[in-house]
C-alpha atoms as a PDB file:
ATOM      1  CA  UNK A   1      14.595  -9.479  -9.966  1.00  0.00           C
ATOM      2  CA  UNK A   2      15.803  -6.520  -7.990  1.00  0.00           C
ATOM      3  CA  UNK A   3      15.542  -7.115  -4.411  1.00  0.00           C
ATOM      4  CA  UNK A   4      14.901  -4.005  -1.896  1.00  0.00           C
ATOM      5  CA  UNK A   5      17.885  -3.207   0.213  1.00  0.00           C
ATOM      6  CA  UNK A   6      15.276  -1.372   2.973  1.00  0.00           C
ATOM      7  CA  UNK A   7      11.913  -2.340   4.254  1.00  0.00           C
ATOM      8  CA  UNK A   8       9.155  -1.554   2.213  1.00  0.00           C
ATOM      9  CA  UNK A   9       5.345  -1.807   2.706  1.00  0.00           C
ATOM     10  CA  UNK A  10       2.103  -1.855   0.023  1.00  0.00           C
ATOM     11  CA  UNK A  11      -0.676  -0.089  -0.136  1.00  0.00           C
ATOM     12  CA  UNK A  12      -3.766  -1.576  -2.530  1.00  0.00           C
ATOM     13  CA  UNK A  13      -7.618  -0.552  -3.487  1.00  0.00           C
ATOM     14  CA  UNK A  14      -9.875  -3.610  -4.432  1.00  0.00           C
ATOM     15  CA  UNK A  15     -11.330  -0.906  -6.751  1.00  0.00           C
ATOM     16  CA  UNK A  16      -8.344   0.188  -8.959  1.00  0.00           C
ATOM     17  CA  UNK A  17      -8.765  -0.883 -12.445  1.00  0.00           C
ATOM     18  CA  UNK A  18      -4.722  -0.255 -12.748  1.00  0.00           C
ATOM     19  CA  UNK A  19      -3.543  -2.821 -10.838  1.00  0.00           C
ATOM     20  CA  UNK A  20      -5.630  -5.839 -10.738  1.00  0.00           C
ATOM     21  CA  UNK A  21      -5.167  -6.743  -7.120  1.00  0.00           C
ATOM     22  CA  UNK A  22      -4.655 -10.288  -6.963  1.00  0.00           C
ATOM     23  CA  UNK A  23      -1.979  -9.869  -9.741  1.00  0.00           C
ATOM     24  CA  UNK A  24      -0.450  -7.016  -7.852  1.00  0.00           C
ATOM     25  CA  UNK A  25      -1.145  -8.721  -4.350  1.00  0.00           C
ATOM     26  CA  UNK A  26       0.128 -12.579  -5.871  1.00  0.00           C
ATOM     27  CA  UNK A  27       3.395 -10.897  -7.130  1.00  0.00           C
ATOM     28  CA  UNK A  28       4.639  -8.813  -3.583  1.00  0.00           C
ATOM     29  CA  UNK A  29       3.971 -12.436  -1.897  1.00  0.00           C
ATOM     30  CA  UNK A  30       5.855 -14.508  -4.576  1.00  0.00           C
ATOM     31  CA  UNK A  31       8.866 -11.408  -4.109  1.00  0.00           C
ATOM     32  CA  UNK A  32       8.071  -9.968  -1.284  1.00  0.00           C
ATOM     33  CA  UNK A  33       6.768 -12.277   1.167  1.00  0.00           C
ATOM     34  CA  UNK A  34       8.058 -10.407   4.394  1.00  0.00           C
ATOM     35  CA  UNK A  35       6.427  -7.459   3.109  1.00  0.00           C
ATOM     36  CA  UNK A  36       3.226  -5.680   4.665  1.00  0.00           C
ATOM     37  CA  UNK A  37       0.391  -5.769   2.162  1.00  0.00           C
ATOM     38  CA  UNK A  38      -2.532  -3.671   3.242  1.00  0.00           C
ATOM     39  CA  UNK A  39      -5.700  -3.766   1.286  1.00  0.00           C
ATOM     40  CA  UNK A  40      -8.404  -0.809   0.763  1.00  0.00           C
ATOM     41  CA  UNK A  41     -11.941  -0.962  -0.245  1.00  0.00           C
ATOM     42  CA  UNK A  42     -11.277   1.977  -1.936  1.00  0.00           C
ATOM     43  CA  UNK A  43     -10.295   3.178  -5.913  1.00  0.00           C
ATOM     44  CA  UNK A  44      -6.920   4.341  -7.755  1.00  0.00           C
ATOM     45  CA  UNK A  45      -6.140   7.472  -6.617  1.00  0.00           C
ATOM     46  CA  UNK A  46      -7.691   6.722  -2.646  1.00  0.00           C
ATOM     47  CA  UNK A  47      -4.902   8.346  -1.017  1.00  0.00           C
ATOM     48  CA  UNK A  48      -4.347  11.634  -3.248  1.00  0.00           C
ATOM     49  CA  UNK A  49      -6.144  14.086  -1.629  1.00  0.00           C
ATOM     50  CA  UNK A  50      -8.476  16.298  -3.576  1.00  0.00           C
ATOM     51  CA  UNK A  51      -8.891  13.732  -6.335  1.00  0.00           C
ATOM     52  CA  UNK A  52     -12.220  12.388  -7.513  1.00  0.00           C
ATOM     53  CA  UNK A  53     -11.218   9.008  -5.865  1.00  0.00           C
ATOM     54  CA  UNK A  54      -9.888  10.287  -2.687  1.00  0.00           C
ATOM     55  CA  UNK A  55     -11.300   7.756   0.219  1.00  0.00           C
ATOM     56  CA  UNK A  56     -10.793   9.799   3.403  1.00  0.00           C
ATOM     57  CA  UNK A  57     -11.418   7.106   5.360  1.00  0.00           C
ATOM     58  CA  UNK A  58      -8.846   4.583   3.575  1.00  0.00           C
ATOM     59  CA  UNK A  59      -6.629   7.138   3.472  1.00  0.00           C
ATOM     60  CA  UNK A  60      -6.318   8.159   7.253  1.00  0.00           C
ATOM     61  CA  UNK A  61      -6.122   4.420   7.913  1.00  0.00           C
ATOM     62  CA  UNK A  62      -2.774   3.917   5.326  1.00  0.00           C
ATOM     63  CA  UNK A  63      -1.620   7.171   6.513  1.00  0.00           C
ATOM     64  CA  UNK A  64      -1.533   5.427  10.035  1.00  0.00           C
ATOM     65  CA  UNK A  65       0.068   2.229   8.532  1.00  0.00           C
ATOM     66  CA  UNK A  66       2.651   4.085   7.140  1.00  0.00           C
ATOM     67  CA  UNK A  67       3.591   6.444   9.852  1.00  0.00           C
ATOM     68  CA  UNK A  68       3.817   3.526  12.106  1.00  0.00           C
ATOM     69  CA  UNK A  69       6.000   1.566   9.864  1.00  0.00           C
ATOM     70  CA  UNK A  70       7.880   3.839   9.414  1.00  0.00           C
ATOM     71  CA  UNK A  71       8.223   4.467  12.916  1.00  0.00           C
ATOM     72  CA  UNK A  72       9.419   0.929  13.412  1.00  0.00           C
ATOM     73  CA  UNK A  73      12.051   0.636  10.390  1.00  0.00           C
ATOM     74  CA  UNK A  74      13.525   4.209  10.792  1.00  0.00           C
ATOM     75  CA  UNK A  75      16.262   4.740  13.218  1.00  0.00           C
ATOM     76  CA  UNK A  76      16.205   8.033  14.907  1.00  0.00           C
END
């Protein structure tokens, strides 16, 4: 019910038996439907470097996503 008072973005892997992604993917859209989802054929964990899931390829590429939204929604 709580609405973000700042833009926010989302980060998934089609792979991550934590959050089922079109439950996780359905609800952002239902609430969020402004908000960038960004979807990684990847596993839980794709992004945390050194673990046995890391995806350096799906990582550089949400890395970039973020850095350029960030970019964009950040004042300087």
């Amino acid at each position: 019910a709580m609405q973000p008072n700042c833009p926010v973005q989302f980060h998934f892997a089609t792979h991550d038996r934590y959050f089922p992604l079109d439950t996780a993917v359905a609800a952002v859209n239902q609430h969020l439907p402004e908000a960038p989802v960004h979807v990684y054929v990847a596993d839980h964990g794709f992004n945390r470097n050194g673990g046995i899931t890391y995806d350096d390829e799906a990582a550089q590429l949400a890395r970039s996503r973020t850095l350029a939204f960030l970019a964009a929604n950040i004042a300087s």
